[in-house]
C-alpha atoms as a PDB file:
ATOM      1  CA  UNK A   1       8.582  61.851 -40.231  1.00  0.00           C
ATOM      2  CA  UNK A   2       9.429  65.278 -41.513  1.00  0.00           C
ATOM      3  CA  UNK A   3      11.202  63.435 -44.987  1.00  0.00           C
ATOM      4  CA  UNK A   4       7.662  61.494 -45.391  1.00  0.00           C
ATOM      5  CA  UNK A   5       5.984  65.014 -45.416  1.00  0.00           C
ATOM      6  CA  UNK A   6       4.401  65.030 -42.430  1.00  0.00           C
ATOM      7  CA  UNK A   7       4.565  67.867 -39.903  1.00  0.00           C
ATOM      8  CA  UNK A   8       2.093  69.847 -37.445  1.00  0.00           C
ATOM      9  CA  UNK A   9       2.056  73.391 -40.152  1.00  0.00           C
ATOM     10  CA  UNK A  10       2.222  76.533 -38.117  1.00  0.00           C
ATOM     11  CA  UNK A  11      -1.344  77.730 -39.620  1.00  0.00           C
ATOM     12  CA  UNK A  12      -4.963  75.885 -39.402  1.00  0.00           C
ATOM     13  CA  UNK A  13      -3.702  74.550 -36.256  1.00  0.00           C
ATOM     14  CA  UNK A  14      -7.404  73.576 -33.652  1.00  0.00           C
ATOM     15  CA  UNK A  15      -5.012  72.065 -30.915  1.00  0.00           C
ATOM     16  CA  UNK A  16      -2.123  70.432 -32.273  1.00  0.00           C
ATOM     17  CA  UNK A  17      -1.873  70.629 -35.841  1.00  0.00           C
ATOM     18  CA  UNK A  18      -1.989  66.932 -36.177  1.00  0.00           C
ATOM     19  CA  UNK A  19      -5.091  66.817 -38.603  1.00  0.00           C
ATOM     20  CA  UNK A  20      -3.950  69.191 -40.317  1.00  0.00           C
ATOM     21  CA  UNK A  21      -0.760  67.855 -40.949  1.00  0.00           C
ATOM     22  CA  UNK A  22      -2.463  64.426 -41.685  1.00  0.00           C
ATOM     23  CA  UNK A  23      -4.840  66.773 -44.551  1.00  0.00           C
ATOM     24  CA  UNK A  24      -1.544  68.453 -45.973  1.00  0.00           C
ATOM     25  CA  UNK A  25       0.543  65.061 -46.485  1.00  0.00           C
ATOM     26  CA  UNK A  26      -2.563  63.172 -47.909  1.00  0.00           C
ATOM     27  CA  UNK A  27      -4.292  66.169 -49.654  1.00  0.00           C
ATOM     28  CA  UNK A  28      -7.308  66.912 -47.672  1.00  0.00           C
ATOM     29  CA  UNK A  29      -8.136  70.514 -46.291  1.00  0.00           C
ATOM     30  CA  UNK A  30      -7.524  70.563 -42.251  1.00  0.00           C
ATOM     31  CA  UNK A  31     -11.631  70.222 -42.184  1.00  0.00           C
ATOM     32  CA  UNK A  32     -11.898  67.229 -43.956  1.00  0.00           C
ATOM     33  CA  UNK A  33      -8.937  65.357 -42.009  1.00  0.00           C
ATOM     34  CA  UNK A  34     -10.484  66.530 -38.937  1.00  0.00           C
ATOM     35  CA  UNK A  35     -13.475  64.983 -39.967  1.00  0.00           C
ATOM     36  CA  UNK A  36     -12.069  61.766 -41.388  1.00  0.00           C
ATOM     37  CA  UNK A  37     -10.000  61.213 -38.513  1.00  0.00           C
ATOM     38  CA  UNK A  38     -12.909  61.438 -36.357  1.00  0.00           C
ATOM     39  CA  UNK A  39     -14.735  59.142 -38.378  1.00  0.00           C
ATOM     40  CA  UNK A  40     -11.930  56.524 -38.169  1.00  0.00           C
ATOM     41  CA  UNK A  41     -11.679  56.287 -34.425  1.00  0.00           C
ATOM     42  CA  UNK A  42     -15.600  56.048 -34.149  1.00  0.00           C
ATOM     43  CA  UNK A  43     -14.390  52.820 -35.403  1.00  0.00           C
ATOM     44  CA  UNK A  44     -12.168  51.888 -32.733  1.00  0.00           C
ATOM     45  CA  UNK A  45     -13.694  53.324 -29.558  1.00  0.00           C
ATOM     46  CA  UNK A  46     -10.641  55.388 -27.042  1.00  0.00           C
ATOM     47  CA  UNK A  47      -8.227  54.324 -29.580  1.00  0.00           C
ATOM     48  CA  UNK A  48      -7.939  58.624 -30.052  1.00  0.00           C
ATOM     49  CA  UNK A  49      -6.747  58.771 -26.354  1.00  0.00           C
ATOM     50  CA  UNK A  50      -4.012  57.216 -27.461  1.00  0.00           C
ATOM     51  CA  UNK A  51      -3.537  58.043 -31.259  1.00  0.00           C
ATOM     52  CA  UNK A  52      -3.472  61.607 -31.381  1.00  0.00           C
ATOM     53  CA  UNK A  53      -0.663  62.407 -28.348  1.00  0.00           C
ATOM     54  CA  UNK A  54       1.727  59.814 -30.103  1.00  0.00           C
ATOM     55  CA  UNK A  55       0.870  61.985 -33.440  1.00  0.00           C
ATOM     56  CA  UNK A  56       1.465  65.245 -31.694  1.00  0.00           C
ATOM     57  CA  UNK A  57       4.512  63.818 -30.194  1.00  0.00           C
ATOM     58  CA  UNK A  58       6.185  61.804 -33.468  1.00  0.00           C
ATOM     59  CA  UNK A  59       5.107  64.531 -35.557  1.00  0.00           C
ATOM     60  CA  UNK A  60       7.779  67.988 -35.894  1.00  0.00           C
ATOM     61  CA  UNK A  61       6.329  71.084 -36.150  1.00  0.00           C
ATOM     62  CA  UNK A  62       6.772  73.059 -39.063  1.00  0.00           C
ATOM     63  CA  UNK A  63       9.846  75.211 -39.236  1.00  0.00           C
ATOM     64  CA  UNK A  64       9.048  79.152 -39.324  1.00  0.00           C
ATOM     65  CA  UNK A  65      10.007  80.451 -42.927  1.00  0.00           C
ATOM     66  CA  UNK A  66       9.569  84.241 -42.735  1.00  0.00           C
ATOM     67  CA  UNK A  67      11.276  86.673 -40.287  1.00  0.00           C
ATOM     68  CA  UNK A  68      10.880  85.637 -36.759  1.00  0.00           C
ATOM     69  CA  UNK A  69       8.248  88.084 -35.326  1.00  0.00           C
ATOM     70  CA  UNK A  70      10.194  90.657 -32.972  1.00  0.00           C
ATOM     71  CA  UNK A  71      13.395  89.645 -34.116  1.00  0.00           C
ATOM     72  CA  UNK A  72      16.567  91.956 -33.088  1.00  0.00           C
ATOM     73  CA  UNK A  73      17.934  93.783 -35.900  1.00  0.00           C
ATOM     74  CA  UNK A  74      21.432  95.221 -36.232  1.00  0.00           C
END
């Protein structure tokens, strides 16, 4: 998943990133993925039990880019 673009980015996370990872590959802000994706399981009643833990599970999280916070130096 990480070649296709998507991954859970470290910042604009709610609970698991997975909206806005969704917004990011697809070019939506978090917001409006969050509110899209919403919209789409209203379609398909409990179908977001299921759908967003596989997401949060298939999708990587973002690798840190920066200096790890409270890294050892030496």
């Amino acid at each position: 998943m990480r070649r296709q673009g998507l991954v859970r980015p470290r910042e604009g996370r709610v609970i698991g990133g997975v909206c806005a990872g969704l917004g990011r590959r697809f070019g939506l802000g978090p917001w409006q993925a969050r509110i899209l994706f919403v919209l789409i399981l209203m379609l398909l009643p409990g179908s977001q039990v299921l759908i967003y833990p596989v997401l949060w599970i298939l999708m990587p999280s973002e690798e840190p880019t920066g200096p790890m916070v409270g890294a050892a130096t030496g």
